[in-house]
Protein backbone atom coordinates (compact mmCIF):
# COMPACT_ATOMS: atom_id res chain seq x y z
CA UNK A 1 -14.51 -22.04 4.98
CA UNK A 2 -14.97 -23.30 1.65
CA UNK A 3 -12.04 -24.44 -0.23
CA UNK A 4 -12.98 -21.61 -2.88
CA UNK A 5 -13.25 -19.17 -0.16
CA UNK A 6 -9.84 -20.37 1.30
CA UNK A 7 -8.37 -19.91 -2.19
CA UNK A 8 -9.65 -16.11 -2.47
CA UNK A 9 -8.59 -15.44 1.13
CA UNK A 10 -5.10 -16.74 0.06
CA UNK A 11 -5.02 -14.75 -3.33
CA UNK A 12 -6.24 -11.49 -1.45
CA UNK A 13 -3.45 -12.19 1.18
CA UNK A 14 -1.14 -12.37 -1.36
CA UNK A 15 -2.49 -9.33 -3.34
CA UNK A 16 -2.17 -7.42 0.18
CA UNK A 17 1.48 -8.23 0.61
CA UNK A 18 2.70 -7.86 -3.20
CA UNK A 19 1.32 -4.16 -2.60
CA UNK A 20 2.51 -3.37 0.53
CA UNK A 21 6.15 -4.20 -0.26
CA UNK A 22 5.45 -2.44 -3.85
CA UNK A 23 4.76 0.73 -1.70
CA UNK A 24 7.58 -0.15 0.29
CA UNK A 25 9.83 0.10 -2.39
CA UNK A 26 9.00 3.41 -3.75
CA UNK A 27 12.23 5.92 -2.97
CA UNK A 28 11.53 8.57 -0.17
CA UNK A 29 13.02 11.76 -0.04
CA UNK A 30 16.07 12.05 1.76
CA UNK A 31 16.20 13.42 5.13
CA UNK A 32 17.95 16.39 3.98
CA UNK A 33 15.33 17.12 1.54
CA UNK A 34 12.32 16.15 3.81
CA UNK A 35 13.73 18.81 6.26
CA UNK A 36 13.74 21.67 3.76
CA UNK A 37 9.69 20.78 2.91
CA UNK A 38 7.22 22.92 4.95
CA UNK A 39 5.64 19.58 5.46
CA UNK A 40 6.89 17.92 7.58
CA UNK A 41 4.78 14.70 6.90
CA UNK A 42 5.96 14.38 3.38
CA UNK A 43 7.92 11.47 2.23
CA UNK A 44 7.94 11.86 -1.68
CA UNK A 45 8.63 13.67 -4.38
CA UNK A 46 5.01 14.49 -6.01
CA UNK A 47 5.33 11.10 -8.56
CA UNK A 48 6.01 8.98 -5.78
CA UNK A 49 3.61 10.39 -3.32
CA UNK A 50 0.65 9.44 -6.77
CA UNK A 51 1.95 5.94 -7.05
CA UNK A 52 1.99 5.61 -3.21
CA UNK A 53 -1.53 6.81 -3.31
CA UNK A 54 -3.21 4.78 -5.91
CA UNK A 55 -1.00 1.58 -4.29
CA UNK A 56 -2.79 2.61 -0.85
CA UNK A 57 -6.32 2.57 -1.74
CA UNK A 58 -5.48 -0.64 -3.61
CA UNK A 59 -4.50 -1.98 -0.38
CA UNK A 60 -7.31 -0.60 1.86
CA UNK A 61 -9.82 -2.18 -1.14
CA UNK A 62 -8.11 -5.52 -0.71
CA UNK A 63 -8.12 -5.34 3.44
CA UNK A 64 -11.72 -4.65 3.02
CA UNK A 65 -12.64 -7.68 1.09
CA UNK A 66 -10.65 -9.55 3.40
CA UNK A 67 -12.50 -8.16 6.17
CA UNK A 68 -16.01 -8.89 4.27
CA UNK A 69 -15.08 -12.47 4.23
CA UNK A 70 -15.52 -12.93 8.05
């Protein structure tokens, strides 16, 4: 691996765990509220579930040039 190649690996690695604790921290609904949803699968209010969304398919473009580097 080239030392430029190391560099983007480490910068994607980074990328890839700055957005996975920035989804992390994104409130859920309570259990009390998750309960009363006919979905049961649902974890956030309709904002959050947008932000979690658009953070996600961040993420799955970053583990995919990650990937294309091997």
């Amino acid at each position: 691996m080239s030392e430029q190649q190391a560099k983007l690996y480490d910068f994607l690695m980074r990328k890839h765990t700055t957005l996975q604790n920035q989804i992390n921290s994104i409130p859920q609904l309570s259990i009390e509220e998750q309960s009363r949803l006919v979905d049961i699968n649902q974890k956030y209010n309709t904002e959050n579930q947008e932000k979690v969304n658009v953070l996600t398919r961040q993420l799955m473009e970053v583990s995919l040039q990650l990937k294309n580097m091997f």
